[in-house]
Protein backbone atom coordinates (compact mmCIF):
# COMPACT_ATOMS: atom_id res chain seq x y z
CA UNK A 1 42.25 79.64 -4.97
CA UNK A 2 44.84 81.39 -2.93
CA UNK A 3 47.50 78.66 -1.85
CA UNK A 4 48.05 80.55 1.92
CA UNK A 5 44.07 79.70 2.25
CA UNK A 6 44.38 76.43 3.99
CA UNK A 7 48.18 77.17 5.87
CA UNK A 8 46.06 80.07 7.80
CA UNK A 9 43.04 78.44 8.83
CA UNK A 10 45.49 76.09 10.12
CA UNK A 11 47.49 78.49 11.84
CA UNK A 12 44.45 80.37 13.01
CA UNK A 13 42.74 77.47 14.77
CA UNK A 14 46.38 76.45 15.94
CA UNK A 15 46.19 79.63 17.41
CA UNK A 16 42.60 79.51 18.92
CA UNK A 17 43.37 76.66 20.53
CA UNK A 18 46.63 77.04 22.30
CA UNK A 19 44.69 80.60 23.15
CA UNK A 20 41.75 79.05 25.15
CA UNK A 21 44.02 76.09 26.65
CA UNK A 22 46.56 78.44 27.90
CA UNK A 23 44.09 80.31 29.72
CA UNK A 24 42.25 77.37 31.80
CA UNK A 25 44.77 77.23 34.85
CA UNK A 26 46.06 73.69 34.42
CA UNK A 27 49.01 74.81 36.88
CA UNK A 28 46.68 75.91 39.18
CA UNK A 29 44.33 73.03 38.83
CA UNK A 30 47.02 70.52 39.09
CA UNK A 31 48.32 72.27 42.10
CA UNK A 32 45.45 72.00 43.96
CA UNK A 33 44.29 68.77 42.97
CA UNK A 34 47.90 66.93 43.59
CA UNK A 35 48.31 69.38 46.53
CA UNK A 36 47.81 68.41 50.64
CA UNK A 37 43.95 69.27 51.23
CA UNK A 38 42.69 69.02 46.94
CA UNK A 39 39.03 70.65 46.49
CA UNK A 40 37.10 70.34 43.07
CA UNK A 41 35.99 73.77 41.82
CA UNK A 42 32.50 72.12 39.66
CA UNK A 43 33.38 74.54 36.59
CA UNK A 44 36.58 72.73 36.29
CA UNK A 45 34.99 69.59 34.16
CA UNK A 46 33.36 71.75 31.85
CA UNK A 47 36.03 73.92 31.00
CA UNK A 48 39.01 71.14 30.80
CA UNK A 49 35.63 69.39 28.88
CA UNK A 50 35.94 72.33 26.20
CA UNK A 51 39.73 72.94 26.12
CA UNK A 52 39.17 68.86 24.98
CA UNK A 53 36.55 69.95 22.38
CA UNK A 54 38.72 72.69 20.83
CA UNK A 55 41.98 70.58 20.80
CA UNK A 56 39.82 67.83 19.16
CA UNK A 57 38.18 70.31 16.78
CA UNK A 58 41.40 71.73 15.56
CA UNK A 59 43.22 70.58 13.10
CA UNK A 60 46.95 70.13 14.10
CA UNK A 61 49.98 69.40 12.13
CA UNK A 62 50.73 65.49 11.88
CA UNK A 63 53.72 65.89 13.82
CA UNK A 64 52.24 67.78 16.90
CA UNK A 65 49.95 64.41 16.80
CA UNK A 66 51.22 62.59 19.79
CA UNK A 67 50.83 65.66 21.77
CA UNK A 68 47.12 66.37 20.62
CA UNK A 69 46.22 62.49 21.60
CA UNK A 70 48.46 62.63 24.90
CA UNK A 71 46.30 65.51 26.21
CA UNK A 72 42.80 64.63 24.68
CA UNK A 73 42.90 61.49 26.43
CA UNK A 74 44.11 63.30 29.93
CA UNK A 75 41.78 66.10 29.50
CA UNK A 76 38.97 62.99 29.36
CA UNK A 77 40.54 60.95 32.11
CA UNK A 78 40.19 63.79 34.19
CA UNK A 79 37.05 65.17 33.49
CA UNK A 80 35.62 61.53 34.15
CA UNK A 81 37.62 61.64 37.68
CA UNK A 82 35.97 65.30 38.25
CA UNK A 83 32.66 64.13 37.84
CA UNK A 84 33.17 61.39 40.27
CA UNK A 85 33.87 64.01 42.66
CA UNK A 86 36.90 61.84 44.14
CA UNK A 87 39.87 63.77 44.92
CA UNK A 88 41.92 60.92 45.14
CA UNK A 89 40.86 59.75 41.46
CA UNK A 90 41.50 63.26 40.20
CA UNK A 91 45.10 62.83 41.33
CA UNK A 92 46.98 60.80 39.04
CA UNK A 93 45.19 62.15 35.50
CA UNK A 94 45.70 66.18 37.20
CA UNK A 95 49.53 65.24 36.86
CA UNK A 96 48.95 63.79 33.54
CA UNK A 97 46.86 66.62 31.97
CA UNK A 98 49.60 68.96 33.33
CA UNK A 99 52.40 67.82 31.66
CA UNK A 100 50.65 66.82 28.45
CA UNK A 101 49.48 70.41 28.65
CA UNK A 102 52.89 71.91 28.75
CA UNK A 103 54.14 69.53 25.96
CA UNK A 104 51.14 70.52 23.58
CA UNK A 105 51.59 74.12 24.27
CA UNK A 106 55.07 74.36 24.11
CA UNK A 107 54.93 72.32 20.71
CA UNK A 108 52.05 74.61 19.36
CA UNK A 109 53.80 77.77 20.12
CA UNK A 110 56.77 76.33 18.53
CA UNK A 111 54.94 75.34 15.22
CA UNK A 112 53.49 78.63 14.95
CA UNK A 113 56.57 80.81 15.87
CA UNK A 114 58.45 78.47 12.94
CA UNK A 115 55.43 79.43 10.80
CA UNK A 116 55.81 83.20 11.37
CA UNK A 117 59.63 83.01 10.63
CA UNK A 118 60.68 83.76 14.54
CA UNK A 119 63.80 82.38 15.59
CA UNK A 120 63.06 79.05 17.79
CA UNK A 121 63.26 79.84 21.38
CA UNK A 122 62.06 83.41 21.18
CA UNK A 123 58.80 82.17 23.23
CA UNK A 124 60.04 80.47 25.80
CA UNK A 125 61.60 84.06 26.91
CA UNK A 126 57.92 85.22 27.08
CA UNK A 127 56.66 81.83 27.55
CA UNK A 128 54.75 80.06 30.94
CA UNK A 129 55.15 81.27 34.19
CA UNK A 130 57.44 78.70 35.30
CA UNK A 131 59.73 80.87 37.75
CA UNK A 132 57.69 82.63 39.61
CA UNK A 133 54.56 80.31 39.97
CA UNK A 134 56.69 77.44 40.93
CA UNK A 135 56.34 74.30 39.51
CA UNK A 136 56.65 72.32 42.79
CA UNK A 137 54.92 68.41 41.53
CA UNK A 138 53.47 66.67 43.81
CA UNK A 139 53.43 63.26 43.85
């Protein structure tokens, strides 16, 4: 059995995941839903519902743990406020999911860049959009 077997599957669905989460639009979501007049797009549960399934299905290393459970259980406290269809509930958990978002990504990307020998920091060159989109938190 090749040793490198089980280090790629775990980098690959590393890889899968941060690849689907980083495409959702938290920033955007969070934005409006924390913003002055929120509305609830109604795909929004479903796909924060499956950016929960493949963070859950993935398997992460142990010390990315924290992060994994700090946005699993905003990704569900917000798809629970979504399907309320209360702004005012999505509020609080939008802000939540945000940040944890940011943390898991930015830890992911981390473990991954230290698994592909490139020098720490090299993403965050590349990384989120945090200049231009503005990161303006409401609160």
């Amino acid at each position: 059995m090749d040793p490198h077997d089980s280090r790629d599957q775990g980098t690959a669905g590393v890889l899968a995941a941060l690849a689907f989460i980083d495409n959702v639009g938290f920033h955007g979501i969070a934005t409006n839903l924390t913003g002055p007049a929120p509305k609830i797009d109604r795909n929004w549960a479903a796909l924060i519902g499956n950016a929960r399934i493949a963070v859950a299905a993935t398997r992460w290393p142990d010390r990315l743990n924290p992060q994994v459970q700090a946005f699993l259980t905003a990704a569900e406290k917000l798809v629970s406020a979504l399907e309320l269809r209360d702004t005012d509930a999505t509020k609080g958990p939008a802000g939540e999911l945000h940040i944890s978002y940011h943390a898991l990504s930015d830890a992911g990307w981390q473990h991954l860049a230290e698994a592909a020998g490139i020098a720490a920091g090299a993403h965050d060159a590349e990384g989120h959009a945090h200049g231009a989109e503005g990161h303006g938190h409401h609160h």
